[in-house]
Protein backbone atom coordinates (compact mmCIF):
# COMPACT_ATOMS: atom_id res chain seq x y z
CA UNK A 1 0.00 0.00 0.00
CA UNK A 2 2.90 2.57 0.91
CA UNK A 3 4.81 1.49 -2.55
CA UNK A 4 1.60 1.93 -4.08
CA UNK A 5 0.73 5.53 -2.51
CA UNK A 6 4.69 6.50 -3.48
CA UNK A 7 4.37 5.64 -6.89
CA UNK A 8 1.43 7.50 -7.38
CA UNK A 9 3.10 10.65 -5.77
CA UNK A 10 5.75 10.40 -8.28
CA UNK A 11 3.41 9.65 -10.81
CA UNK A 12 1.34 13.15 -9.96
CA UNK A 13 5.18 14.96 -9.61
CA UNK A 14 6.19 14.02 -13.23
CA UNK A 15 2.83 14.94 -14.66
CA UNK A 16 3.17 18.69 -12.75
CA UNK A 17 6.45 18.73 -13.97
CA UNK A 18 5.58 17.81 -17.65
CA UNK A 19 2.89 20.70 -17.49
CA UNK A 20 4.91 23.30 -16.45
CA UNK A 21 7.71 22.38 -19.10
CA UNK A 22 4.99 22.44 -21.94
CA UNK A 23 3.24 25.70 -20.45
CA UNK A 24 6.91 27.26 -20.27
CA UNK A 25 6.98 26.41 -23.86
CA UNK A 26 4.16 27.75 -24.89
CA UNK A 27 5.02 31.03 -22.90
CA UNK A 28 8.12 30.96 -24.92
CA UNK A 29 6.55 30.82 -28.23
CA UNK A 30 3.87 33.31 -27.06
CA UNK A 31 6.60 36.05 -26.16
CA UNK A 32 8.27 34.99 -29.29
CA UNK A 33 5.16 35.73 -31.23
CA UNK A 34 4.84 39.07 -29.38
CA UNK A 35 8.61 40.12 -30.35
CA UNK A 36 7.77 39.31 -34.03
CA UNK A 37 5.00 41.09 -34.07
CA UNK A 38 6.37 44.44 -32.30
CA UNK A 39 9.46 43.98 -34.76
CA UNK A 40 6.89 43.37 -37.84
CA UNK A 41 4.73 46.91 -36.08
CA UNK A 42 8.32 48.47 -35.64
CA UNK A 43 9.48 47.77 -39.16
CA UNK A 44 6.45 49.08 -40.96
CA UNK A 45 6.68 47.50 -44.46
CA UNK A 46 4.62 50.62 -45.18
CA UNK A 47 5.66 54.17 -46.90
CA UNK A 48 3.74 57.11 -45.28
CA UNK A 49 0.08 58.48 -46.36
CA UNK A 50 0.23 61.98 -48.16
CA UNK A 51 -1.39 63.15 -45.28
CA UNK A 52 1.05 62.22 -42.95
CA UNK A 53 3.85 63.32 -44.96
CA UNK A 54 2.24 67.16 -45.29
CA UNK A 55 2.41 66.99 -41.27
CA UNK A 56 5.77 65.93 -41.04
CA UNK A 57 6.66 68.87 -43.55
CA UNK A 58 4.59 71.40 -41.02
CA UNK A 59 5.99 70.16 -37.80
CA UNK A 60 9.64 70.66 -39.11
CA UNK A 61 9.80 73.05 -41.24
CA UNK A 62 6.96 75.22 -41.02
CA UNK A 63 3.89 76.32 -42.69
CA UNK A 64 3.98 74.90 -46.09
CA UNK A 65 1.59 74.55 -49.65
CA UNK A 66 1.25 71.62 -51.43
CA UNK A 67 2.66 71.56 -55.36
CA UNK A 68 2.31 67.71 -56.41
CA UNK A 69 2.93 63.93 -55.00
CA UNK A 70 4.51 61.13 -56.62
CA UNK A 71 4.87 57.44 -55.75
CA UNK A 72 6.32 54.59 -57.98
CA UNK A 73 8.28 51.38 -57.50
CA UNK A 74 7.24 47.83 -56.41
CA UNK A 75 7.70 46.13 -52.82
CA UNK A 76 10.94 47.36 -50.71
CA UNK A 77 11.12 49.98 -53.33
CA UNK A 78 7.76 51.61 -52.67
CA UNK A 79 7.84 55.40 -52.54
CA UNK A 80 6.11 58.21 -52.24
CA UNK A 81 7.05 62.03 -52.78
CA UNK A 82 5.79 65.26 -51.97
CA UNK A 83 6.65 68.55 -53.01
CA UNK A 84 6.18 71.70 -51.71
CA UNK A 85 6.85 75.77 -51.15
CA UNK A 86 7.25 77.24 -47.89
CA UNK A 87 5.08 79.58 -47.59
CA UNK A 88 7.84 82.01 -45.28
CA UNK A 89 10.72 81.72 -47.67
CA UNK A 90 9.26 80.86 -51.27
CA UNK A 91 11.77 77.67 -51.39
CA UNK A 92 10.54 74.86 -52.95
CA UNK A 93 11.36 71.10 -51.67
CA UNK A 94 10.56 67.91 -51.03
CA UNK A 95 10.15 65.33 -48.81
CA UNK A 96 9.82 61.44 -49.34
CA UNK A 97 8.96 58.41 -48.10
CA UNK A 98 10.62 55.22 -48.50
CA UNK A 99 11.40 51.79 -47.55
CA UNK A 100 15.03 50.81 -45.61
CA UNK A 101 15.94 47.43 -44.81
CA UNK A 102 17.15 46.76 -41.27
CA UNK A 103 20.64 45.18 -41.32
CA UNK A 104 21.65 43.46 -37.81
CA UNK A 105 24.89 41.70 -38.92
CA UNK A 106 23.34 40.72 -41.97
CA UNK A 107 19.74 41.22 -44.13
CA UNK A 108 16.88 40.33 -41.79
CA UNK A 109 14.25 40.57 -44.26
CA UNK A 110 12.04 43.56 -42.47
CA UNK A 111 12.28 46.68 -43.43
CA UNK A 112 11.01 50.45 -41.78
CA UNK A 113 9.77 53.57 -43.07
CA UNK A 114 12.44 56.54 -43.33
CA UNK A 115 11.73 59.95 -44.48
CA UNK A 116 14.47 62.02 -46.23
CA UNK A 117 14.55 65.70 -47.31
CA UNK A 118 16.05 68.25 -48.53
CA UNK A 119 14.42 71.11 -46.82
CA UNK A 120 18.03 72.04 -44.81
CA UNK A 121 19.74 71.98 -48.17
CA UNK A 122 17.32 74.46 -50.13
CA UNK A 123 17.08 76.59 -46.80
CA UNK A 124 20.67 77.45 -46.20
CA UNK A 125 21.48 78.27 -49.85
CA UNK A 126 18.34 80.82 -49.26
CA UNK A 127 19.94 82.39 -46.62
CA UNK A 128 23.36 82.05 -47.90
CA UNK A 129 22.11 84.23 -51.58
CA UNK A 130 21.12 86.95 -49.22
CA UNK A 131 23.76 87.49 -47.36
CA UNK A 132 25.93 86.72 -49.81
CA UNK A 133 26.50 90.82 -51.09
CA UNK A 134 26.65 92.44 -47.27
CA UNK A 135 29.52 89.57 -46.67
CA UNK A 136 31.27 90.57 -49.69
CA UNK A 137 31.28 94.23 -48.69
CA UNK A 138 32.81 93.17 -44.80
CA UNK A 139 35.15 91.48 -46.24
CA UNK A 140 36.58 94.22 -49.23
CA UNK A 141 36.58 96.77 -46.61
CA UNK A 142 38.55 94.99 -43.78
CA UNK A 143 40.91 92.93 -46.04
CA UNK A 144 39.08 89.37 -45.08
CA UNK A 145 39.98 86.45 -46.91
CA UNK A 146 37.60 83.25 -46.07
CA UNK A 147 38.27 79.85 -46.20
CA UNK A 148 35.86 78.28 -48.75
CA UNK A 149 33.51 76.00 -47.74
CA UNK A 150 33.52 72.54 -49.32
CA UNK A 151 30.78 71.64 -51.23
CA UNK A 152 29.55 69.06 -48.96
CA UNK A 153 29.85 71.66 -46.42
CA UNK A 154 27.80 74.27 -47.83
CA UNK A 155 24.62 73.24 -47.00
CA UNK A 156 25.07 72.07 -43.34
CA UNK A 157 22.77 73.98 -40.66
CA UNK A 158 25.89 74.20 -38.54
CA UNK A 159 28.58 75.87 -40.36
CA UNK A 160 32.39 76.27 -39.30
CA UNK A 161 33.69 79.63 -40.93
CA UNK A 162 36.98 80.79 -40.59
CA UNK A 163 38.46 84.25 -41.97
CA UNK A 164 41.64 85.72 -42.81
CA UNK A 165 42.57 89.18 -41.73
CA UNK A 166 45.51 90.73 -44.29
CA UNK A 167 46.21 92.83 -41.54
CA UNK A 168 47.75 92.17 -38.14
CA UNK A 169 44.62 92.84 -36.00
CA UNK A 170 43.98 92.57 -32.40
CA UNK A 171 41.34 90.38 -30.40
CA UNK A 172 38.64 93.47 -29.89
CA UNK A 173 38.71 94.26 -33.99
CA UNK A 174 38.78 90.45 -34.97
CA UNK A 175 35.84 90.26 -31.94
CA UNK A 176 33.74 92.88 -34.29
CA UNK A 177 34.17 91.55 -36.87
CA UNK A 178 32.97 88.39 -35.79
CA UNK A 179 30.25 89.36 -34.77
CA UNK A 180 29.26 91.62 -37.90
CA UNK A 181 29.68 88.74 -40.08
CA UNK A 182 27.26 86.76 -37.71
CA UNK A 183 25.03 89.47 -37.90
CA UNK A 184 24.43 89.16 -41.63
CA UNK A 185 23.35 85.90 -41.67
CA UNK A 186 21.34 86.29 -38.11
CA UNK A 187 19.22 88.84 -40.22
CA UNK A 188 18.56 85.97 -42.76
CA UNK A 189 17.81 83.14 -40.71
CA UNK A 190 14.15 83.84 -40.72
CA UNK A 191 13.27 80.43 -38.85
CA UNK A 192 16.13 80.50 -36.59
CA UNK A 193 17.88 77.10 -37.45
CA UNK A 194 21.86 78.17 -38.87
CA UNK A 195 24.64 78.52 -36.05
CA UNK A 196 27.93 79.52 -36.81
CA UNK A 197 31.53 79.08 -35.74
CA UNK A 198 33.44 81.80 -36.77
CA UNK A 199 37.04 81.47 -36.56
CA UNK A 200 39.35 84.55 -37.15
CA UNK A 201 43.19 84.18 -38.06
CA UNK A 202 46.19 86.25 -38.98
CA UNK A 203 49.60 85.99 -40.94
CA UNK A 204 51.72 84.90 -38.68
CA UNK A 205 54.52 87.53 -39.53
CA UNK A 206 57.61 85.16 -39.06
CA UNK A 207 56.29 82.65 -41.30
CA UNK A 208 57.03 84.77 -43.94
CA UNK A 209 53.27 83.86 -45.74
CA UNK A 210 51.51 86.06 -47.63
CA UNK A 211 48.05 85.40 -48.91
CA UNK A 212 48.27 85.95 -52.86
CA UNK A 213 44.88 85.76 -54.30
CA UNK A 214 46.67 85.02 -57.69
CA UNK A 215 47.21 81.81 -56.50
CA UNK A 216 43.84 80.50 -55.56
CA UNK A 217 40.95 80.21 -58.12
CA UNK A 218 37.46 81.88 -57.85
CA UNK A 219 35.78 79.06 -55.74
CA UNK A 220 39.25 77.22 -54.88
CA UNK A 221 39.33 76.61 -50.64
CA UNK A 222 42.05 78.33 -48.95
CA UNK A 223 43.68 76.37 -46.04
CA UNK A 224 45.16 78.88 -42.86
CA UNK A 225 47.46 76.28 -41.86
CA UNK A 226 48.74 76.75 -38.51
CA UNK A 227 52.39 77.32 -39.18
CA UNK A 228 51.87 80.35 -41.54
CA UNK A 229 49.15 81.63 -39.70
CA UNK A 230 47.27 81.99 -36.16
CA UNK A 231 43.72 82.13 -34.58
CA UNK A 232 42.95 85.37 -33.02
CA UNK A 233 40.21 83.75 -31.68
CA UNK A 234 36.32 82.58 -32.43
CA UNK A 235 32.41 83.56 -32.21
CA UNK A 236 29.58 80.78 -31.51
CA UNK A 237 26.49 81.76 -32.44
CA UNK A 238 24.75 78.78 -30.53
CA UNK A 239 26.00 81.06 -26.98
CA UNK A 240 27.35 83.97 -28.52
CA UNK A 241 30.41 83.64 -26.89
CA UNK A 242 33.71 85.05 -27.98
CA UNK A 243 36.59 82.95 -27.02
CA UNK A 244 39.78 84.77 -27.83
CA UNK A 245 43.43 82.85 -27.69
CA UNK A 246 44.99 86.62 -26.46
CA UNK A 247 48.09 85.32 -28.98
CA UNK A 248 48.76 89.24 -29.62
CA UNK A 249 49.00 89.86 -26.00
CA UNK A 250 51.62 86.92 -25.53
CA UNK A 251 53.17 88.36 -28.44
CA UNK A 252 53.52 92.15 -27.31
CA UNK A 253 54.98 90.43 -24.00
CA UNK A 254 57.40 88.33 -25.98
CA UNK A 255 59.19 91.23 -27.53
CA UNK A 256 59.08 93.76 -24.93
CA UNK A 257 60.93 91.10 -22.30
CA UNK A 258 62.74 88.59 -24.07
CA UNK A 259 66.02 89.58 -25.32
CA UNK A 260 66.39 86.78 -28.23
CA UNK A 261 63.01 88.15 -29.50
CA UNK A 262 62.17 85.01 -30.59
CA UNK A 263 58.85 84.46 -33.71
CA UNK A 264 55.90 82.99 -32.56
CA UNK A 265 55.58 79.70 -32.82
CA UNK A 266 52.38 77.76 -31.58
CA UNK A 267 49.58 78.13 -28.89
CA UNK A 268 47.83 75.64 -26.77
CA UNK A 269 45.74 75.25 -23.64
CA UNK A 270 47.60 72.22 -21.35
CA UNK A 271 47.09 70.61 -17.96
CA UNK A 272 49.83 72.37 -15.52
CA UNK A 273 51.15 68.99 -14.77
CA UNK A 274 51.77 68.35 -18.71
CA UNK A 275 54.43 70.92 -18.48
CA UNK A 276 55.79 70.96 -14.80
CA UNK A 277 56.66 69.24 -12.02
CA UNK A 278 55.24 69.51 -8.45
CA UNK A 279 57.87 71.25 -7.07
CA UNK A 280 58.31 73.33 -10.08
CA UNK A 281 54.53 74.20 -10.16
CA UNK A 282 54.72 75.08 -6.13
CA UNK A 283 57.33 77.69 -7.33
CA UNK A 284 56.05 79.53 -9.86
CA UNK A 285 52.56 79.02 -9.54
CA UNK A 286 51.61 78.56 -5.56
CA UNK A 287 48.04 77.24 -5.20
CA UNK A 288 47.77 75.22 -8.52
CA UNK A 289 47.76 71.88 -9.22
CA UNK A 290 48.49 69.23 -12.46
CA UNK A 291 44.89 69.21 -13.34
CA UNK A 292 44.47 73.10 -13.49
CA UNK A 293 44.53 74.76 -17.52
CA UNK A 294 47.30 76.92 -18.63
CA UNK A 295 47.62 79.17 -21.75
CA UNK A 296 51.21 77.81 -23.46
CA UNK A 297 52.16 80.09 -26.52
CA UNK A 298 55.71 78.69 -27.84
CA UNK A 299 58.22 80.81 -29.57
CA UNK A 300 61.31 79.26 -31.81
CA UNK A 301 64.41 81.61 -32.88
CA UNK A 302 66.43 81.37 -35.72
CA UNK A 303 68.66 78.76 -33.92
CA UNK A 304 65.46 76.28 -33.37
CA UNK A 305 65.77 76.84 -29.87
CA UNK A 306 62.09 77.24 -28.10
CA UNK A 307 60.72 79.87 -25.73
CA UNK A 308 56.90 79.59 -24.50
CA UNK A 309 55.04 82.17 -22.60
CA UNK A 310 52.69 80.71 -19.97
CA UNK A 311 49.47 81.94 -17.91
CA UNK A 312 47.17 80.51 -16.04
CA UNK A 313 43.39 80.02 -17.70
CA UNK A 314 40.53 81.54 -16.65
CA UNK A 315 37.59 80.60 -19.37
CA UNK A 316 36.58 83.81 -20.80
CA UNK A 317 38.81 85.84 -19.01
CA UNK A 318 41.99 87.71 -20.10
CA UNK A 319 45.11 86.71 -18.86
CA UNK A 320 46.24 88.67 -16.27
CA UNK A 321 49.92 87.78 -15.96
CA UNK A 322 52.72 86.06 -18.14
CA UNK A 323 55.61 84.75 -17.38
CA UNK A 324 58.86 83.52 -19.59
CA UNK A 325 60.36 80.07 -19.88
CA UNK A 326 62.63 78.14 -21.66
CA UNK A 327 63.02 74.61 -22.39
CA UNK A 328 65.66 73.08 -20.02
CA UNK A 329 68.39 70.90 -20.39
CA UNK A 330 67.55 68.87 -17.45
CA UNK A 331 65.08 66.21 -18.80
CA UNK A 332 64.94 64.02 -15.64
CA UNK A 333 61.22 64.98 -14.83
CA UNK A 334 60.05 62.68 -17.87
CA UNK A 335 58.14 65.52 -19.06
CA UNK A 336 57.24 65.87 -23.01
CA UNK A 337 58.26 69.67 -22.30
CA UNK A 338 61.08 70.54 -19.51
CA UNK A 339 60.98 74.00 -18.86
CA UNK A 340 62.96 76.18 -16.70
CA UNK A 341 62.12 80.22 -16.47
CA UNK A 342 64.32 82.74 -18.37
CA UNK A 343 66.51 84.54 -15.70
């Protein structure tokens, strides 16, 4: 009776167990099932409705009309276009709707719904034609030379400008200027969307460069490479900030104190502790620390020998003292730069 009563327990704990294996199955294939169909959902084999395509355009890029709709190809290469005129600017584009296919290490067969346009493209060549005669006349009249933009860069929302001044002018003027230039295109930007860096350089004087416009063609690009000329400094538009490398004030300095009146060479923001040692930095600079920033402007002479100017940073800020060194002799601090000061 007891062997009896035993087997029958283990008779009822295999069947539980068999249950609960083929209901964990089933749970399996069931969250499987869900997967696939929140993949199959995700990966809309669907192009958009003209409908929803005009309220994409609206929500984007503003109020808009209608000119015409398209749509053509056959399964994944479904599409469907719609063209239009904003009604702020008078630019006509389009926007379209298309099939992708997802690629996770390889073709999974699904595809999703994309959208492409080329709304940013028409809009900053708007804004680019009318500004394009009030630049001209800032740059004639204070000798600015600008670094072409690529092709592939024209058209960006966020554009990286950078000018050259022809004559040697300090932070405040270069500053202005900046700004004036920003200005223009500011006045243009009817919707708000362009920001631009604007970078302002000089001849560096002991590079012996000269920009010759003979040399470059109408739309050629003109590189201010570093070792024939320097950054005065540059204007964000994103937080209208003017950050200025003060490389006129560290040259003034140069030449009133150093004797060997070396050329300017370079300028870089460093870690203290790139450039000195603890006891060094205790020295010269009581109260700082490897991890503080500090301005290094390097000079070379005619012998290749190197001279730097340091200060410490302060963002935004202008330097408020300098102070000569020269690179030392004594490498046994494992530094990339030894320096010792000029006595």
């Amino acid at each position: 009776m007891e062997n009896h009563m035993q087997n029958t327990s283990l008779i009822k704990t295999e069947t539980f167990k068999n249950r609960i294996t083929v209901m964990t199955g089933k749970l399996l294939i069931l969250s499987g099932l869900a997967v696939l169909c929140m993949a199959c959902t995700a990966c809309s084999p669907f192009i958009s409705s003209k409908d929803s395509i005009i309220l994409y355009a609206q929500l984007n890029y503003g109020k808009c009309s209608v000119i015409y709709d398209e749509e053509g190809g056959i399964g994944k290469d479904r599409y469907r276009t719609v063209y239009f005129k904003d009604k702020e600017t008078g630019i006509l584009y389009e926007v379209t709707s298309e099939l992708d296919e997802l690629n996770i290490d390889g073709p999974t067969g699904l595809a999703f719904e994309c959208k492409a346009s080329n709304f940013e493209e028409q809009y900053v060549k708007y804004v680019m034609d009318l500004s394009a005669d009030d630049l001209e006349e800032i740059m004639d009249d204070n000798k600015l030379v600008m670094s072409r933009l690529a092709d592939y860069e024209y058209y960006f929302l966020e554009q990286s400008w950078e000018f050259l001044s022809e004559d040697l002018i300090d932070g405040k003027t270069a500053e202005k200027l900046a700004k004036e230039i920003c200005d223009v295109v500011r006045k243009n930007d009817c919707k708000n969307l362009i920001t631009i860096r604007c970078s302002m350089y000089a001849e560096n004087p002991a590079s012996g460069w000269k920009y010759d416009p003979s040399e470059y063609g109408e739309d050629e690009k003109v590189f201010f490479f570093d070792n024939e000329c320097f950054k005065i400094g540059e204007y964000n538009t994103s937080d209208k900030k003017w950050v200025d490398s003060y490389i006129m004030d560290a040259i003034e300095y140069m030449h009133e104190n150093c004797r060997y009146d070396p050329a300017f060479a370079d300028y870089d923001v460093y870690e203290f502790g790139v450039l000195m040692t603890i006891r060094q930095m205790r020295e010269f600079y009581p109260g700082k620390d490897g991890d503080d920033k500090v301005r290094c402007y390097k000079f070379s002479d005619e012998y290749g020998l190197n001279y730097y100017v340091l200060t410490p940073y302060e963002e935004g800020k202008a330097p408020k003292e300098y102070k000569l060194f020269k690179e030392s002799e004594d490498r046994s601090s494992g530094l990339c730069i030894c320096l010792e000061p000029i006595g």
